[in-house]
Protein backbone atom coordinates (compact mmCIF):
# COMPACT_ATOMS: atom_id res chain seq x y z
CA UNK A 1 -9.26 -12.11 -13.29
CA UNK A 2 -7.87 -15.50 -14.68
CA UNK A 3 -4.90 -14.63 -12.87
CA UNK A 4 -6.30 -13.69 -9.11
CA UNK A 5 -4.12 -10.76 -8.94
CA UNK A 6 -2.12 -8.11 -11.18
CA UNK A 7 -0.25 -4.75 -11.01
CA UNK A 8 -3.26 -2.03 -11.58
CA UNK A 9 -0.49 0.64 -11.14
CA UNK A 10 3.62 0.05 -10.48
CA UNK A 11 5.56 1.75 -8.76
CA UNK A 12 6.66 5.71 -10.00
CA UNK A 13 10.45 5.29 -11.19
CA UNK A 14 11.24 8.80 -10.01
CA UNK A 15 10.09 8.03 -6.13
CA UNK A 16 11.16 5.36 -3.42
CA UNK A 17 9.21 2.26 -3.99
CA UNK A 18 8.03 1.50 -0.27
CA UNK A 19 4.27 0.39 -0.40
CA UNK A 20 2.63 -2.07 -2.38
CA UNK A 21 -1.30 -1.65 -1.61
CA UNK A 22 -3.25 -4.33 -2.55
CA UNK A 23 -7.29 -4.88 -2.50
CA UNK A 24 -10.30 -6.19 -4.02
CA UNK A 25 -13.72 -4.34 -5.00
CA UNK A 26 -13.95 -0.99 -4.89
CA UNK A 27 -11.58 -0.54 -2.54
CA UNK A 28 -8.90 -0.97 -5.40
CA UNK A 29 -10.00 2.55 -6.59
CA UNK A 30 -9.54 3.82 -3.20
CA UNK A 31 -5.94 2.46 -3.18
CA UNK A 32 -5.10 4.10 -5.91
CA UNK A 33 -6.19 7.47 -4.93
CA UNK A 34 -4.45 7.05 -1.88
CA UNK A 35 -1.28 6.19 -4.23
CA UNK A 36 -1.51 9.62 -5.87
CA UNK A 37 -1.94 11.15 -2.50
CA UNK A 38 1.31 9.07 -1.04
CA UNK A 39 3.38 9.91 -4.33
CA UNK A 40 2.56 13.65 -4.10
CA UNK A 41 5.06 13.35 -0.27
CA UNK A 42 7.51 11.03 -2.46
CA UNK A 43 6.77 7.71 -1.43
CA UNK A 44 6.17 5.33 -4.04
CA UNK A 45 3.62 2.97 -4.17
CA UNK A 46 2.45 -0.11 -6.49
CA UNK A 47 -1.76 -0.99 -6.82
CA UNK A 48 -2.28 -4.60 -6.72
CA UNK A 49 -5.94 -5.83 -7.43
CA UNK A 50 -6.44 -8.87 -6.26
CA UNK A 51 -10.14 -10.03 -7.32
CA UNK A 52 -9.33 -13.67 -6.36
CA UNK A 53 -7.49 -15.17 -4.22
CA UNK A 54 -8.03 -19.05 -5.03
CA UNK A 55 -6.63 -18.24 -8.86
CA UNK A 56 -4.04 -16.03 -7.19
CA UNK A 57 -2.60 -19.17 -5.46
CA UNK A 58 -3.02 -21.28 -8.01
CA UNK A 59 -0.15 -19.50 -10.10
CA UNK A 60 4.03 -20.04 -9.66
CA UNK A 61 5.70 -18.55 -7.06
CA UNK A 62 7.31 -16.07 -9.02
CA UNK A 63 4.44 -14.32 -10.53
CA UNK A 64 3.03 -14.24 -6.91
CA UNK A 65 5.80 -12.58 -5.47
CA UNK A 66 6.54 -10.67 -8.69
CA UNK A 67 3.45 -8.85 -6.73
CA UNK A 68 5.03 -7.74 -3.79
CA UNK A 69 8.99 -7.59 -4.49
CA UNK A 70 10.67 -4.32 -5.82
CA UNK A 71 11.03 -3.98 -9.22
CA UNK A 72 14.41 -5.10 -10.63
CA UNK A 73 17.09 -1.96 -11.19
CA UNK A 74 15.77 -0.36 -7.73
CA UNK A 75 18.31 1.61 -5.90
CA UNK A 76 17.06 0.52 -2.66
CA UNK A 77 18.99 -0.45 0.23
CA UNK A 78 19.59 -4.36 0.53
CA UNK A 79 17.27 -6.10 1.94
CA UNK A 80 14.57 -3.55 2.14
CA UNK A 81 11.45 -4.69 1.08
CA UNK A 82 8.21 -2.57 0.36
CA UNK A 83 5.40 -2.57 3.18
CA UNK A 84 2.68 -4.89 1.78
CA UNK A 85 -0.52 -3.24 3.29
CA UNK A 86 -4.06 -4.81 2.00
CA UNK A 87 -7.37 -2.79 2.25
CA UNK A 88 -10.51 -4.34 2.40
CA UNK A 89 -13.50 -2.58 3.71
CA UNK A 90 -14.74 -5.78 5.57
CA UNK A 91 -13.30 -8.81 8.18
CA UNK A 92 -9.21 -8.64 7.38
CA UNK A 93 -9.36 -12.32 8.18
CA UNK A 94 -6.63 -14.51 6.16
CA UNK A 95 -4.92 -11.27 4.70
CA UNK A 96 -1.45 -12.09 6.94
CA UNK A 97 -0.98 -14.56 3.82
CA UNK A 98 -0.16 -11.34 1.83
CA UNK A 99 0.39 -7.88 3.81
CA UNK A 100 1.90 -6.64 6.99
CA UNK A 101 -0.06 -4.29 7.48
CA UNK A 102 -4.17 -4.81 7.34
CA UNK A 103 -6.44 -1.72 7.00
CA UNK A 104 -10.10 -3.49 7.71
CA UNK A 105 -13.49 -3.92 9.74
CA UNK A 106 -12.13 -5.00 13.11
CA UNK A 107 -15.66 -4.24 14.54
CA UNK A 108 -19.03 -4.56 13.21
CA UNK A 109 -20.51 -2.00 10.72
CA UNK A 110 -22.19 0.66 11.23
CA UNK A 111 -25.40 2.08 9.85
CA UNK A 112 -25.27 5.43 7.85
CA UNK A 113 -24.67 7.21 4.06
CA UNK A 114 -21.44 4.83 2.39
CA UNK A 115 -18.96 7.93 2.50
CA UNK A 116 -20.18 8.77 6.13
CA UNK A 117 -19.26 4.99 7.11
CA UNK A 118 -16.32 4.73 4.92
CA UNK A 119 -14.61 8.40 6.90
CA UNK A 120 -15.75 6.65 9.96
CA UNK A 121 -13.61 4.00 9.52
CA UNK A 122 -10.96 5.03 7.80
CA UNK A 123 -11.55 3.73 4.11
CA UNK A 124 -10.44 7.31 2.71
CA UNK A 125 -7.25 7.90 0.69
CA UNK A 126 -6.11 10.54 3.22
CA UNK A 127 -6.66 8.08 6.00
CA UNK A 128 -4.88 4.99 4.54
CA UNK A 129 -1.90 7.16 3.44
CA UNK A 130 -1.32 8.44 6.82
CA UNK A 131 -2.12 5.19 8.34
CA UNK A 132 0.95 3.49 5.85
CA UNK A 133 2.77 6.35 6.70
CA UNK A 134 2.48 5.75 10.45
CA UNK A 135 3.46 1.79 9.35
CA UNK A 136 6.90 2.74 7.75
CA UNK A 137 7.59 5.31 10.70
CA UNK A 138 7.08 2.43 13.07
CA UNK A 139 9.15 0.50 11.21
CA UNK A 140 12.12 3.10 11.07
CA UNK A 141 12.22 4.20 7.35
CA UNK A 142 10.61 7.55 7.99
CA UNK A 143 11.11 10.31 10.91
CA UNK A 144 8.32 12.65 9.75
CA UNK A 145 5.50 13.05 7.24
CA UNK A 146 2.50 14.83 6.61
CA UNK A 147 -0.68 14.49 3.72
CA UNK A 148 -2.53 16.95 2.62
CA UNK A 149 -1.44 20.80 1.43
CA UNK A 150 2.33 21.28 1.70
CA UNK A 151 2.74 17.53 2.37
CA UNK A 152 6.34 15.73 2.89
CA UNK A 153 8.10 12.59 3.73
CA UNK A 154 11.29 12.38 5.51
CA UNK A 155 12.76 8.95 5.40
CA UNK A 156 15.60 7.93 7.66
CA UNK A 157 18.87 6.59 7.10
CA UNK A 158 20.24 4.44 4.24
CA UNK A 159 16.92 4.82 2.72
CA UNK A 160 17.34 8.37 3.02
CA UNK A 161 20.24 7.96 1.28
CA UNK A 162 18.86 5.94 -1.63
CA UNK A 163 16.02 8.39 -2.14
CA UNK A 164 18.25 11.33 -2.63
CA UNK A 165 20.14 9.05 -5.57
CA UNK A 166 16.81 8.34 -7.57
């Protein structure tokens, strides 16, 4: 914790690094289910815990962005960056400082069992993979995907082209 934040899990050498998920709490261990569940379509994807955010700040600029940048040696195509998507399973208020993308409570809770609440709104590896998924298709880098049994990832263009290299 002295830090704020640290790499739980890097990125997979053998896949496209194109998601850095980041969270605190338990949601961190839902992150990196959903990592396994993105790498098993080939998408590669770094775990970032961040327990706090003050500390986080508090360090250089380079170990802060050392968080979110690929790692050096990539074959990536320049300027492509990985989606920075945070997860928290209440208010996504103040995450812009770090992600794109914010998977959060955009309502008020609900009442229930925690994994009946947690399906409900969408705090389930499946359901943040496809939801990242969706993220990088909007953003051009993939023209198809699919999670789950006999899962891929299509991705489109010169990232296309830079997957097929690794």
């Amino acid at each position: 914790v002295a830090r704020g934040g640290y790499i739980l899990s890097d990125f997979d050498p053998a896949l496209a690094p194109a998601i850095v998920l980041a969270a605190s709490g338990t949601e961190v261990e839902t992150c990196a289910e959903a990592r396994a569940v993105l790498g098993a379509v080939g998408v590669g994807v770094r775990v970032v815990s961040m327990p706090c955010w003050e500390l986080f700040e508090e360090q250089d600029a380079k170990y802060r962005s050392s968080m979110w940048e690929l790692p050096e040696g990539h074959s990536m195509p320049a300027g492509f960056k990985p989606l920075r998507v945070y997860v928290e399973a209440s208010a996504t208020l103040g995450f812009h400082r770090y992600a794109e993308v914010h998977i959060g409570m955009t309502t008020f809770g609900a009442s229930g069992p925690a994994n009946q609440v947690r399906k409900h709104f969408g705090f389930e590896k499946n359901a943040i993979a496809n939801r990242v998924l969706e993220a990088l298709k909007e953003r051009g880098h993939v023209l198809s995907y699919r999670v789950g049994r006999f899962g891929f990832c299509r991705f489109k263009g010169s990232l296309a082209a830079a997957v097929s290299a690794q």
